[in-house]
C-alpha atoms as a PDB file:
ATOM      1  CA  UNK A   1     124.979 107.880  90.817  1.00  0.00           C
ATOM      2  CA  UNK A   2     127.394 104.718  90.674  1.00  0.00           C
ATOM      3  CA  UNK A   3     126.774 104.153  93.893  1.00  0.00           C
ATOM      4  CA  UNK A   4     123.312 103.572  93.221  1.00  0.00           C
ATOM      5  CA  UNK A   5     123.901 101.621  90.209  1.00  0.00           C
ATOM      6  CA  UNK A   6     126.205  99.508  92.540  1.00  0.00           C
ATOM      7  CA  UNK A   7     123.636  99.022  95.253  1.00  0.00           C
ATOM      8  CA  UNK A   8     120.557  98.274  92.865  1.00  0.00           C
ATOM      9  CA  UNK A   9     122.166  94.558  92.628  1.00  0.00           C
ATOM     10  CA  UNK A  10     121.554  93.821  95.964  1.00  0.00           C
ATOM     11  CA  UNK A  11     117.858  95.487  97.328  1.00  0.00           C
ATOM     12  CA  UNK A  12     114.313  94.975  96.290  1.00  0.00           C
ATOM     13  CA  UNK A  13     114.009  98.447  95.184  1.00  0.00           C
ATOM     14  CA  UNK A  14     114.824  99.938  92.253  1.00  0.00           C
ATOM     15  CA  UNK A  15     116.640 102.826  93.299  1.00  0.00           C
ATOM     16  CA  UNK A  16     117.030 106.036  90.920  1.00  0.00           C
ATOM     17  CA  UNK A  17     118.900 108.939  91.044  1.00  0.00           C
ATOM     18  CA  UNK A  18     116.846 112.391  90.935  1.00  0.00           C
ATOM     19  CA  UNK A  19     118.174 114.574  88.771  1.00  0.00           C
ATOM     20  CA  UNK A  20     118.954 118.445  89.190  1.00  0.00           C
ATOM     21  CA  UNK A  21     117.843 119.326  85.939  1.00  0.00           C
ATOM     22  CA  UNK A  22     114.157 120.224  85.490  1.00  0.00           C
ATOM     23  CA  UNK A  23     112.152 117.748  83.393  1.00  0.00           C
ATOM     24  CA  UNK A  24     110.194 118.226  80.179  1.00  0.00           C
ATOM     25  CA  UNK A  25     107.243 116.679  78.668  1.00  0.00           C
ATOM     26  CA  UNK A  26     105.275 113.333  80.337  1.00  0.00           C
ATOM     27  CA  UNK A  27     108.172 113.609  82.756  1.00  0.00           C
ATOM     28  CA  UNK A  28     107.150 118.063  84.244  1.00  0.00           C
ATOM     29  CA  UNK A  29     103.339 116.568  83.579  1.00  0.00           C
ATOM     30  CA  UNK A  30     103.402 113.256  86.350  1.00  0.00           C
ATOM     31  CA  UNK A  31     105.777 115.905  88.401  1.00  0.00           C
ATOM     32  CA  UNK A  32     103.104 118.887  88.504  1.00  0.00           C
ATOM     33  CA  UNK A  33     100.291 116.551  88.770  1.00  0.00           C
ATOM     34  CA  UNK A  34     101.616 114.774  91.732  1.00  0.00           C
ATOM     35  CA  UNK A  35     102.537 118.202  92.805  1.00  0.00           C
ATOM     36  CA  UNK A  36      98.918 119.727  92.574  1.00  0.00           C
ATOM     37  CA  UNK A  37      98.108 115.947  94.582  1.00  0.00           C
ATOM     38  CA  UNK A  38      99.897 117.143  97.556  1.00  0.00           C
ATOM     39  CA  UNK A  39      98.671 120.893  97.458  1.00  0.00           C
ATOM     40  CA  UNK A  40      95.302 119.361  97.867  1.00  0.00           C
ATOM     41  CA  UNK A  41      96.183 116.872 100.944  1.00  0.00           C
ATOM     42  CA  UNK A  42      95.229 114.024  98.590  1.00  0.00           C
ATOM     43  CA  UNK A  43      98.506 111.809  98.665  1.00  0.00           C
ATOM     44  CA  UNK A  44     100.214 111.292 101.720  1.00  0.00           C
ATOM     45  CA  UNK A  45     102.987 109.191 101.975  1.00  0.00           C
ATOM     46  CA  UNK A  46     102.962 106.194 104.383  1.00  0.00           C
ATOM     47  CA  UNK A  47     105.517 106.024 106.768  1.00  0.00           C
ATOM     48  CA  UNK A  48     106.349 102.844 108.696  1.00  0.00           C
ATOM     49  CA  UNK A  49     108.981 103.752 110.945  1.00  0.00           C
ATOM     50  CA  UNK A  50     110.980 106.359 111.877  1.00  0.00           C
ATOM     51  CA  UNK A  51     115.336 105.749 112.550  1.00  0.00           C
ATOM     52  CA  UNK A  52     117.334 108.169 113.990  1.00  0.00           C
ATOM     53  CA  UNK A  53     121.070 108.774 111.852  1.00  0.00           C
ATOM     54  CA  UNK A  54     122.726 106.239 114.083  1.00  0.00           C
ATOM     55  CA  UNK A  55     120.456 103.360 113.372  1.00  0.00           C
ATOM     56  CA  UNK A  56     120.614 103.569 109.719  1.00  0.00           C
ATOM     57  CA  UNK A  57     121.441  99.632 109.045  1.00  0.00           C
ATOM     58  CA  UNK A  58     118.477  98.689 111.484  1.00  0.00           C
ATOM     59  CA  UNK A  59     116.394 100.486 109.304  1.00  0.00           C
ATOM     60  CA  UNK A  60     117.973  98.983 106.204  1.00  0.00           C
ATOM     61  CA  UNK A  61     117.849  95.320 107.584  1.00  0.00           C
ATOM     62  CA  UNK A  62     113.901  96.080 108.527  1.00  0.00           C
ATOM     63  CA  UNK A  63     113.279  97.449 104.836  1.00  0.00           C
ATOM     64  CA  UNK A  64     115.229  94.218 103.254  1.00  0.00           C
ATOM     65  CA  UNK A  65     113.466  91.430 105.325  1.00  0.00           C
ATOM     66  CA  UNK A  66     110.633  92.493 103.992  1.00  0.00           C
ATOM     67  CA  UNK A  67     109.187  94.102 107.158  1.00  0.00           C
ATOM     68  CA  UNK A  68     108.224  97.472 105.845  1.00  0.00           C
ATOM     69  CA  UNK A  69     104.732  98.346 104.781  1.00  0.00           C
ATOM     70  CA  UNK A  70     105.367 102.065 104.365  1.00  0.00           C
ATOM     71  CA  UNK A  71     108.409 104.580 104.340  1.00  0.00           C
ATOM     72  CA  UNK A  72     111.579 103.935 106.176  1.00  0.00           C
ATOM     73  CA  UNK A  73     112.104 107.418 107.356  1.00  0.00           C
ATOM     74  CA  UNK A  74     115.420 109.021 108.083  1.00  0.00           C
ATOM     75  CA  UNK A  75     115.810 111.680 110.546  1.00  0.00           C
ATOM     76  CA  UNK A  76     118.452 113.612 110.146  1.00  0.00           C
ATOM     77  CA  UNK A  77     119.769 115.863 113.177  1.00  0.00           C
END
């Protein structure tokens, strides 16, 4: 979690930490609402590109100039 605190400084996005702990109130309500969303195939993320493990700060560099219209996607062997 610091390290996210850290890095918020210095990107565009406002990064958050999810939390282990499940949420109550407005909080379990967006959750199972955007949960029921997907069950029905009505939100579907957007994914711009795809970056293997090894080409981590390309992806990074393409999501901080701006470049991305969509996920940055990770893949993780």
């Amino acid at each position: 979690m610091l390290h996210l605190i850290a890095v918020n400084a210095f990107v565009r996005q406002q990064l958050r930490p999810i939390l282990p702990a499940a949420p109550t109130g407005p909080v379990h309500e967006d959750l199972l609402a955007v949960t029921a969303l997907i069950g029905a195939g009505k939100l579907v993320p957007v994914v711009d590109r795809t970056y293997p493990l090894t080409d981590v700060a390309e992806g990074v560099r393409h999501v901080e100039q701006g470049h991305a219209r969509g996920k940055a996607v990770v893949t993780v062997p």
